[in-house]
PDB file of N, CA and C in Angstrom:
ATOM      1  N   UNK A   1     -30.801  71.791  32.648  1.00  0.00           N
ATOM      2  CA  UNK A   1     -30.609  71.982  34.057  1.00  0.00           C
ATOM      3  C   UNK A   1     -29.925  70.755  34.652  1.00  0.00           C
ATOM      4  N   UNK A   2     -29.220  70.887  35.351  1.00  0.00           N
ATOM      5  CA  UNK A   2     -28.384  69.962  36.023  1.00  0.00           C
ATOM      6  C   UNK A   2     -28.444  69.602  37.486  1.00  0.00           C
ATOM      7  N   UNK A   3     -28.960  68.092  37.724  1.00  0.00           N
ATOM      8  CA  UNK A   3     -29.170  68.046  39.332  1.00  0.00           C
ATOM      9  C   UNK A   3     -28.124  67.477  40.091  1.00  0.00           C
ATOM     10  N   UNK A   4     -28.231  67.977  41.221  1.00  0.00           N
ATOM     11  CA  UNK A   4     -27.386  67.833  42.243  1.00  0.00           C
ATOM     12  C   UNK A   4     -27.920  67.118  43.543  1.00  0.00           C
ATOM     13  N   UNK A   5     -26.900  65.768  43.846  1.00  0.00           N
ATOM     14  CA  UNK A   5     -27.229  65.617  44.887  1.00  0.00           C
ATOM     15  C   UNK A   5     -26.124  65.535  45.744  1.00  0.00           C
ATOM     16  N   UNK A   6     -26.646  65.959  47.253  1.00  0.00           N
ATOM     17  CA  UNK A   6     -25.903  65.912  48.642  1.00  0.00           C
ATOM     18  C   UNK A   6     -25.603  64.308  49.081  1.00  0.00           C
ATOM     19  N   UNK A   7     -24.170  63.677  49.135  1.00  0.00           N
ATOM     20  CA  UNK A   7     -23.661  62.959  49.610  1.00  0.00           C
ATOM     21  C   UNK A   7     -23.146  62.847  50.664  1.00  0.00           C
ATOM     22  N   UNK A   8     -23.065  61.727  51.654  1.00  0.00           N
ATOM     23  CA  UNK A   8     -22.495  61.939  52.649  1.00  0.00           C
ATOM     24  C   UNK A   8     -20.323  61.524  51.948  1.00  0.00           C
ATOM     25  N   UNK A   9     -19.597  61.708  52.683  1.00  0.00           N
ATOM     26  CA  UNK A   9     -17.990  61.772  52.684  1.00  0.00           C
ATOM     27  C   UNK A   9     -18.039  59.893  52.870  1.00  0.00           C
ATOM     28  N   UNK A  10     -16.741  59.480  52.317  1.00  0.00           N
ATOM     29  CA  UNK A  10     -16.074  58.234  52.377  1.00  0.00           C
ATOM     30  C   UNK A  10     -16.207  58.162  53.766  1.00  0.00           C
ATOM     31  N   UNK A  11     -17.033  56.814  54.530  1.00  0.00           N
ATOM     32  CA  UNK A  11     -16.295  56.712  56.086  1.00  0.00           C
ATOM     33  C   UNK A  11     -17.547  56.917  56.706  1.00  0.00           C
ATOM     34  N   UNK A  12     -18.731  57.663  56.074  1.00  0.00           N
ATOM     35  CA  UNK A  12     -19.808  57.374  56.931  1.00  0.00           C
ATOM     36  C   UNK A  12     -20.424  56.429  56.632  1.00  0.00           C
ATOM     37  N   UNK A  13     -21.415  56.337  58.218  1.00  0.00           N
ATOM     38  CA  UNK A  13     -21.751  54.671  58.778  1.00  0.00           C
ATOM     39  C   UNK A  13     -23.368  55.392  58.401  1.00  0.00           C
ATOM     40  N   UNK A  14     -24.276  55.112  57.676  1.00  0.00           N
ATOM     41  CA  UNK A  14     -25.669  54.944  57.771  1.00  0.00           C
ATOM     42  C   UNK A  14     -26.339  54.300  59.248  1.00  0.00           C
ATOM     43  N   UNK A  15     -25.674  53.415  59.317  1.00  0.00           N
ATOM     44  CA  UNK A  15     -25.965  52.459  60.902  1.00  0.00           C
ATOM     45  C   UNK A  15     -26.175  53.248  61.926  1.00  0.00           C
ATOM     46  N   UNK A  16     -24.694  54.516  62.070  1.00  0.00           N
ATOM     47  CA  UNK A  16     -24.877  55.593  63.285  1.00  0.00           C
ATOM     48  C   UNK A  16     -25.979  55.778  63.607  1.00  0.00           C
ATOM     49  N   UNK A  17     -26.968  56.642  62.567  1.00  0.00           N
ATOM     50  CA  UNK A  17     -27.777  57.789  62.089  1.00  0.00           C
ATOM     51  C   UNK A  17     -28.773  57.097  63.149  1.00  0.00           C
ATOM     52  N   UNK A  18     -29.192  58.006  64.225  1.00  0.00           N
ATOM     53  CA  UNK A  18     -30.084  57.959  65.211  1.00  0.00           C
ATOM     54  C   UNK A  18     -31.573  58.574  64.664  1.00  0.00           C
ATOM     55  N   UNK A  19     -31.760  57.319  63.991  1.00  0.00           N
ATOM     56  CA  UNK A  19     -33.111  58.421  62.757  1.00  0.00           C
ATOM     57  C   UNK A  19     -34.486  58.483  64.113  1.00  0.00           C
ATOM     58  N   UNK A  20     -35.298  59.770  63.753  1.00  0.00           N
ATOM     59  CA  UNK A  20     -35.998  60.311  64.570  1.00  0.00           C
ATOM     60  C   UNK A  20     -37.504  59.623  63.769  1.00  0.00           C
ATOM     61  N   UNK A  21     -38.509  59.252  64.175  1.00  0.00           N
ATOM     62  CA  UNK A  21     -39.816  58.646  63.604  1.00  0.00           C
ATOM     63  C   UNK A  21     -40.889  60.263  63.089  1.00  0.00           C
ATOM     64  N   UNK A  22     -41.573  59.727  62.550  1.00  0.00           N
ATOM     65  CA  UNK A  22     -42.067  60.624  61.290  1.00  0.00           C
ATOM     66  C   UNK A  22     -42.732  61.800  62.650  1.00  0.00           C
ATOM     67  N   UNK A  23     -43.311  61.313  63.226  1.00  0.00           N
ATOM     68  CA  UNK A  23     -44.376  61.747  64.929  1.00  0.00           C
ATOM     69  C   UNK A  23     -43.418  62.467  65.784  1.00  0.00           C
ATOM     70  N   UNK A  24     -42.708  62.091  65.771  1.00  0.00           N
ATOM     71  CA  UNK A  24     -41.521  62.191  67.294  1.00  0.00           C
ATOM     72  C   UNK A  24     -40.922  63.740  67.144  1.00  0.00           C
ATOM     73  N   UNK A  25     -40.980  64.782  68.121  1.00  0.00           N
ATOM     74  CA  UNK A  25     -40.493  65.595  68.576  1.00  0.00           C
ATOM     75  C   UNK A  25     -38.709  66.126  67.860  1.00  0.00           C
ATOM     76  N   UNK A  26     -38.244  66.850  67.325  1.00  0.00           N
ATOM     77  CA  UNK A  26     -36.736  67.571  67.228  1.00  0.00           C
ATOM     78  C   UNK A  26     -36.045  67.084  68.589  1.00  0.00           C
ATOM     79  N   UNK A  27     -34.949  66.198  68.459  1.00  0.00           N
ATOM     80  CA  UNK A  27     -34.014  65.930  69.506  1.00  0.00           C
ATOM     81  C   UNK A  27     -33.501  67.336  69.608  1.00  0.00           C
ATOM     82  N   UNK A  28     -32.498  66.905  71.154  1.00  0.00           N
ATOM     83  CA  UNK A  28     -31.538  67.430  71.076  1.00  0.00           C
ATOM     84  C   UNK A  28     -30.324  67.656  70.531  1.00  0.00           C
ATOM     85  N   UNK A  29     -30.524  66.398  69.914  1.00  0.00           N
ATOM     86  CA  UNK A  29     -28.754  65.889  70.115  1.00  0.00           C
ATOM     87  C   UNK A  29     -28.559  65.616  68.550  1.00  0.00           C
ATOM     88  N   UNK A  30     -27.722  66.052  67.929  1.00  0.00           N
ATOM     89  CA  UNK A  30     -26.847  65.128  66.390  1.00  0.00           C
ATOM     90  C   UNK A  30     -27.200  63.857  66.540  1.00  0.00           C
ATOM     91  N   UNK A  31     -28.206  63.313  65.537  1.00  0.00           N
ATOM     92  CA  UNK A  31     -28.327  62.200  65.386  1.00  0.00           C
ATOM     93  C   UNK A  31     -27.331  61.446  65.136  1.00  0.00           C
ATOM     94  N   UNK A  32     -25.707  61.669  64.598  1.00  0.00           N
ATOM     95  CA  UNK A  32     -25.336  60.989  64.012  1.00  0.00           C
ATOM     96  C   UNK A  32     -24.436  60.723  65.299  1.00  0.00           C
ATOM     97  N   UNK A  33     -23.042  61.945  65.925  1.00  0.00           N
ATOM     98  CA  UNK A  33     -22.271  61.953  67.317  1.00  0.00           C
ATOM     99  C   UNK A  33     -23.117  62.223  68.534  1.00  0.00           C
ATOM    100  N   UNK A  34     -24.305  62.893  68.500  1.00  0.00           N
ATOM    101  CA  UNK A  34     -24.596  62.638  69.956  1.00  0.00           C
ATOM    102  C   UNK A  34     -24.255  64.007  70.663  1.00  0.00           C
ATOM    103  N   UNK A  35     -23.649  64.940  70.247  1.00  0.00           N
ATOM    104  CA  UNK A  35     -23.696  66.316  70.992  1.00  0.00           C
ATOM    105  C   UNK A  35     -24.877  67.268  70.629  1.00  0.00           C
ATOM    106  N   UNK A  36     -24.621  67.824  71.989  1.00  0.00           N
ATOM    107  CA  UNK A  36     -25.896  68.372  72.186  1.00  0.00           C
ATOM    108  C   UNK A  36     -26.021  69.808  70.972  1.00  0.00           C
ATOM    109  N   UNK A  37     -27.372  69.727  70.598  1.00  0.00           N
ATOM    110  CA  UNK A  37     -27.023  71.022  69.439  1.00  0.00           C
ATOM    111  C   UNK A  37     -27.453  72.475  69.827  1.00  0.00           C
ATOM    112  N   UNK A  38     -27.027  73.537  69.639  1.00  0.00           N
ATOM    113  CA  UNK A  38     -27.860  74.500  70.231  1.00  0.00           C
ATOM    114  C   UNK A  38     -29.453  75.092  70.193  1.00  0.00           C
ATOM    115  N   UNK A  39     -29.826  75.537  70.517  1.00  0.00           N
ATOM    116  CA  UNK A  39     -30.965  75.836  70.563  1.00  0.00           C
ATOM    117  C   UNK A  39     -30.981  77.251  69.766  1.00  0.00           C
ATOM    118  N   UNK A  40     -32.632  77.521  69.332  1.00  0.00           N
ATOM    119  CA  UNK A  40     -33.013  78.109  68.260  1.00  0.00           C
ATOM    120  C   UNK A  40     -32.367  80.047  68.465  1.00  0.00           C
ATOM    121  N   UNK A  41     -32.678  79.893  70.067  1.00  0.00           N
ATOM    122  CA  UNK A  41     -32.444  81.221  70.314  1.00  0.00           C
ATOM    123  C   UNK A  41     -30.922  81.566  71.000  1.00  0.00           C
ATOM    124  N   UNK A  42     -29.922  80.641  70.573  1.00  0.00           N
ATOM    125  CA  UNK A  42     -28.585  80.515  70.912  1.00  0.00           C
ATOM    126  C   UNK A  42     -27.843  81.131  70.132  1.00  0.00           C
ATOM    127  N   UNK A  43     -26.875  82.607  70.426  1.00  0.00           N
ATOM    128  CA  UNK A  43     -26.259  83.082  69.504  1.00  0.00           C
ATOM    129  C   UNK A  43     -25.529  82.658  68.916  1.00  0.00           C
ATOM    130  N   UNK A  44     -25.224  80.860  69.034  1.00  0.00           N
ATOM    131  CA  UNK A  44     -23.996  80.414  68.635  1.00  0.00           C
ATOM    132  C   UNK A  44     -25.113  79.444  67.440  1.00  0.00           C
ATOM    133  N   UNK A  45     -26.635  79.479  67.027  1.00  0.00           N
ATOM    134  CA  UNK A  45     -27.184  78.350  66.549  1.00  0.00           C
ATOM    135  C   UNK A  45     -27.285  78.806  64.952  1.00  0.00           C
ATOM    136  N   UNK A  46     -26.993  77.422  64.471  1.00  0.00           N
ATOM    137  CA  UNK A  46     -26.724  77.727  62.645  1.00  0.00           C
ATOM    138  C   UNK A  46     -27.370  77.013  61.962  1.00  0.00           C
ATOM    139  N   UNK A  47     -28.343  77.189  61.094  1.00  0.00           N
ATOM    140  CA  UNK A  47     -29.202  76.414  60.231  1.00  0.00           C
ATOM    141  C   UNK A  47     -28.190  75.020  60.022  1.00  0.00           C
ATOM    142  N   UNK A  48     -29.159  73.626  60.667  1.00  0.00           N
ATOM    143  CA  UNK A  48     -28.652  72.356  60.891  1.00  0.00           C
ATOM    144  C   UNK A  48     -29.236  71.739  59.404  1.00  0.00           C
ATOM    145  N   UNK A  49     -28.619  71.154  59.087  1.00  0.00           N
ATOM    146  CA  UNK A  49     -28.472  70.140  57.912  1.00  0.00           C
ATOM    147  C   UNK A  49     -29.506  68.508  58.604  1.00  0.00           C
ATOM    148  N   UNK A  50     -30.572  69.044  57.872  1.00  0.00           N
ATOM    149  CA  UNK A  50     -31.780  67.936  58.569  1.00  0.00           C
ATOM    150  C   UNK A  50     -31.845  67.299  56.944  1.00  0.00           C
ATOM    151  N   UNK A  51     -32.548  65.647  57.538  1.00  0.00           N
ATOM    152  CA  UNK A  51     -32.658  64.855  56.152  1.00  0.00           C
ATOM    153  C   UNK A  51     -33.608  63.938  56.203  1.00  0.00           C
ATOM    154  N   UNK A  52     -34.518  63.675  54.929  1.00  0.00           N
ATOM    155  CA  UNK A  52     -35.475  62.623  56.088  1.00  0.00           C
ATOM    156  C   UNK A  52     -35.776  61.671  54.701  1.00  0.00           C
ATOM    157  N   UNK A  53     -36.290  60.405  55.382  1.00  0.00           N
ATOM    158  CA  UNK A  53     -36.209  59.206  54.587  1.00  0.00           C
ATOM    159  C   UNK A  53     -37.358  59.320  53.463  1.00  0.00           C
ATOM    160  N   UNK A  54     -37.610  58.180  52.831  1.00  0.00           N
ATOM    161  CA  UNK A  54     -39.167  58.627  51.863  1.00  0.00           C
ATOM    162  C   UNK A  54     -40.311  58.276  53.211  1.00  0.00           C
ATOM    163  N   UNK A  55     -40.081  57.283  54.097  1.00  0.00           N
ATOM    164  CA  UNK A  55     -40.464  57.199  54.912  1.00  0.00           C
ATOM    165  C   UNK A  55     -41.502  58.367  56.325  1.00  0.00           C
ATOM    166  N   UNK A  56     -40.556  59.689  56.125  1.00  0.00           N
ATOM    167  CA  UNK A  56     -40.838  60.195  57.145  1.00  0.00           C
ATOM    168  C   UNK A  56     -39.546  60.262  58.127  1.00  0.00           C
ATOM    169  N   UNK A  57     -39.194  59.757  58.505  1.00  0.00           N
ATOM    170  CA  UNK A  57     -38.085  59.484  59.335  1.00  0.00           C
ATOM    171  C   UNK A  57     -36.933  60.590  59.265  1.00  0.00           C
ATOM    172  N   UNK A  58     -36.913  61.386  60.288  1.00  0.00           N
ATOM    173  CA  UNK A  58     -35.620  62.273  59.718  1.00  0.00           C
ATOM    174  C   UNK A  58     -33.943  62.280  60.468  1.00  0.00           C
ATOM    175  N   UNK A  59     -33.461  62.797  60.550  1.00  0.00           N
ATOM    176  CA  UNK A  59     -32.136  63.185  61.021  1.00  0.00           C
ATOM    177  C   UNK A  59     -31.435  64.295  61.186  1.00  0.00           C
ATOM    178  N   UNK A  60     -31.080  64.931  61.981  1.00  0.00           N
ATOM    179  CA  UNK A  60     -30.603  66.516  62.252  1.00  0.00           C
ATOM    180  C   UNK A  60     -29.104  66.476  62.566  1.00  0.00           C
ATOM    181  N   UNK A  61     -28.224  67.079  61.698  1.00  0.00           N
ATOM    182  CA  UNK A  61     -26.487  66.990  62.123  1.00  0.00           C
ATOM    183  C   UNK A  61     -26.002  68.702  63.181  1.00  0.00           C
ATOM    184  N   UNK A  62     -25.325  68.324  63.657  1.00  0.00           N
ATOM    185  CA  UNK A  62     -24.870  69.364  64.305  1.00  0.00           C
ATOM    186  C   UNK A  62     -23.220  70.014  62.939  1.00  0.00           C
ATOM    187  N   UNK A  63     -23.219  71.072  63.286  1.00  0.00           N
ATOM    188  CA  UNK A  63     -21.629  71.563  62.582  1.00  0.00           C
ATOM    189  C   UNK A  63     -21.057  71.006  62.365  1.00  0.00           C
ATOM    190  N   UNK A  64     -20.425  70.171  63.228  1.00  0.00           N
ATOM    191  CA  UNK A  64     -18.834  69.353  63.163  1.00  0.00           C
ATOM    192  C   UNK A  64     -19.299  68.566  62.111  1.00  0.00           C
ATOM    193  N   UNK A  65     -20.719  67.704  63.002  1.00  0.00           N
ATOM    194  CA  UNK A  65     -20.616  66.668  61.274  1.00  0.00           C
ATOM    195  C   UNK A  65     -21.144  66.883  60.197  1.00  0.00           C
ATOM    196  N   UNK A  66     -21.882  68.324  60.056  1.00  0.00           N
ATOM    197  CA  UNK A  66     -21.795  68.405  58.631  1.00  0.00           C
ATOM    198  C   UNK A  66     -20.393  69.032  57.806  1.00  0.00           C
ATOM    199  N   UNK A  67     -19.415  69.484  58.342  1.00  0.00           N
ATOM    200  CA  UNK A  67     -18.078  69.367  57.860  1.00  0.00           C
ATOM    201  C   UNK A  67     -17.558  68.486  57.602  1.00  0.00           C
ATOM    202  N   UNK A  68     -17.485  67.530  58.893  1.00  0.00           N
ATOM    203  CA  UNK A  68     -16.831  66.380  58.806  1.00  0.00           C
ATOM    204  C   UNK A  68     -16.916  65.256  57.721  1.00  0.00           C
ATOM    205  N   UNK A  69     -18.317  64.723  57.245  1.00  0.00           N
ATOM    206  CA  UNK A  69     -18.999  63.735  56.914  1.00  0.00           C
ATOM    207  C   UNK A  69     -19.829  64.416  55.597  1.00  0.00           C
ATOM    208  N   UNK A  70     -20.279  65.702  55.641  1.00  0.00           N
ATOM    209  CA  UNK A  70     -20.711  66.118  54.281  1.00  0.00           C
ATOM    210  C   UNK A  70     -20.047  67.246  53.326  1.00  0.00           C
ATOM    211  N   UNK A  71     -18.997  67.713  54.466  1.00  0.00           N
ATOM    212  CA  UNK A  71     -18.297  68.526  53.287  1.00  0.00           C
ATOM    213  C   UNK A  71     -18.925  70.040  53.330  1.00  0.00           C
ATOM    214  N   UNK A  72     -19.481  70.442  53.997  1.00  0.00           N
ATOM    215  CA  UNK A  72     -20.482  71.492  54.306  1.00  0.00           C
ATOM    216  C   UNK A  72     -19.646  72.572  55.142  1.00  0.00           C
ATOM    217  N   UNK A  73     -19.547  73.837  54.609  1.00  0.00           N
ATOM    218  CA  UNK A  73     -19.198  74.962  55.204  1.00  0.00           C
ATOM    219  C   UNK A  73     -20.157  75.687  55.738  1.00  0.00           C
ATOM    220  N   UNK A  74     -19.897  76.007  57.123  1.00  0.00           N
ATOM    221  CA  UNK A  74     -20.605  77.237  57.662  1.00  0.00           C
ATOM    222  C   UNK A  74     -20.295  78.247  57.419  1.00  0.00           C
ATOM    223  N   UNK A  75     -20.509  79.329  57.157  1.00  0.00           N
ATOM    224  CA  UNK A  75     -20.382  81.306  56.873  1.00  0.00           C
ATOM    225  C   UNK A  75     -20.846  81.511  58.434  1.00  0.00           C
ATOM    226  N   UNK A  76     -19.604  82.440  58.463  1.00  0.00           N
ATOM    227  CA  UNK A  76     -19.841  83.061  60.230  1.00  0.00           C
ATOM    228  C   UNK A  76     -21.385  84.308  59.346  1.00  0.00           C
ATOM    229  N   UNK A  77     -22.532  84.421  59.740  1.00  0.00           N
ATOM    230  CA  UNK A  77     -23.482  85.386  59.495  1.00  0.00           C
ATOM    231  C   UNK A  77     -23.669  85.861  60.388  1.00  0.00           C
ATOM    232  N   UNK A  78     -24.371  87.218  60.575  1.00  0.00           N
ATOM    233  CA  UNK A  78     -25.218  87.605  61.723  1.00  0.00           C
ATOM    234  C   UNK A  78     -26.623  87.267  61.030  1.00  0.00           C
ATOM    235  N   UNK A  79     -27.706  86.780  62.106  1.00  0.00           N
ATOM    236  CA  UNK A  79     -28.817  85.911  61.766  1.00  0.00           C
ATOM    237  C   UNK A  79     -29.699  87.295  62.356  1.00  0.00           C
ATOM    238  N   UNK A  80     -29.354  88.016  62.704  1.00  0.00           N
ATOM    239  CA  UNK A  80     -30.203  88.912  63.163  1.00  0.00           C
ATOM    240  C   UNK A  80     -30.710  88.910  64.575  1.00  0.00           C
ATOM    241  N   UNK A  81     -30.358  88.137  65.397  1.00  0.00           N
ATOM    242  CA  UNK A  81     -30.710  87.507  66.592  1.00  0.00           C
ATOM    243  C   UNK A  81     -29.558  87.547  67.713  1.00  0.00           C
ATOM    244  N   UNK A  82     -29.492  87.830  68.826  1.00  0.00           N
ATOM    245  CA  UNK A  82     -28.785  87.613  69.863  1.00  0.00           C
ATOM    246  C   UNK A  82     -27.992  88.695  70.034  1.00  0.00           C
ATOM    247  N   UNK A  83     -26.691  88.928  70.710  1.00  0.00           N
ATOM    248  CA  UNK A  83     -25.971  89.910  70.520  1.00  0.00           C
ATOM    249  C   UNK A  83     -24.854  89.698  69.615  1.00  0.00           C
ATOM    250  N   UNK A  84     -24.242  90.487  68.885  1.00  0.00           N
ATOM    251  CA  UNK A  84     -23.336  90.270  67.724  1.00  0.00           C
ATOM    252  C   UNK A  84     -21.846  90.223  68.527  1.00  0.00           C
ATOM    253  N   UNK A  85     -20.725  89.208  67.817  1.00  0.00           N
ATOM    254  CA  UNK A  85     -19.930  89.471  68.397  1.00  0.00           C
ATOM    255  C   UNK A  85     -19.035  90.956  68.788  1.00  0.00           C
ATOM    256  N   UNK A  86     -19.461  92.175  67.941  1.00  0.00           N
ATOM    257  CA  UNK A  86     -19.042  93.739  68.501  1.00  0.00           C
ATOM    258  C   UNK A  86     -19.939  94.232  69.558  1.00  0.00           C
ATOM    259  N   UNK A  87     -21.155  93.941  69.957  1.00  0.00           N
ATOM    260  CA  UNK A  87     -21.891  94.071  71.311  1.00  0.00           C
ATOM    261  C   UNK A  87     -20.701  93.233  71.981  1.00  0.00           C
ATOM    262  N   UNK A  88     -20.209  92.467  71.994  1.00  0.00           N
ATOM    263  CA  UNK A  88     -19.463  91.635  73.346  1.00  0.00           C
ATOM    264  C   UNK A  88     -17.861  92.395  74.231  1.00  0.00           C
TER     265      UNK A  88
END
């Protein structure tokens, strides 16, 4: 069996990473840029790429930077939730 691990891309800063404490509440915001991420019941919201230290300590990316910085594709899905883009 062969393991795999998730890297971040050439160019990211560890420093950014607005790490969240083991206790502390789900931000809003991409720990890493700072935009706001959607919320759970948002037809636009996509399983976020969360990461957490041995510590406890975690981190939540929004889309852009898990493209940007990990190389990570989203699949347009229907999640089962909200209205689909043919309801619109």
């Amino acid at each position: 069996m062969t393991q795999h691990y998730l890297q971040p891309l050439p160019g990211w800063d560890w420093a950014k990473v607005n790490w969240g404490g083991p206790d502390d509440p789900r931000a809003e915001n991409c720990y890493y840029c700072g935009v706001k991420l959607p919320d759970i019941d948002d037809p636009r919201y996509e399983i976020p790429l969360i990461i957490w230290t041995k510590a406890g300590h975690c981190a939540e990316f929004c889309i852009a930077c898990q493209a940007q910085w990990w190389g990570l594709e989203v699949a347009s899905v229907d999640r089962g939730f909200g209205p689909s883009d043919a309801d619109a």
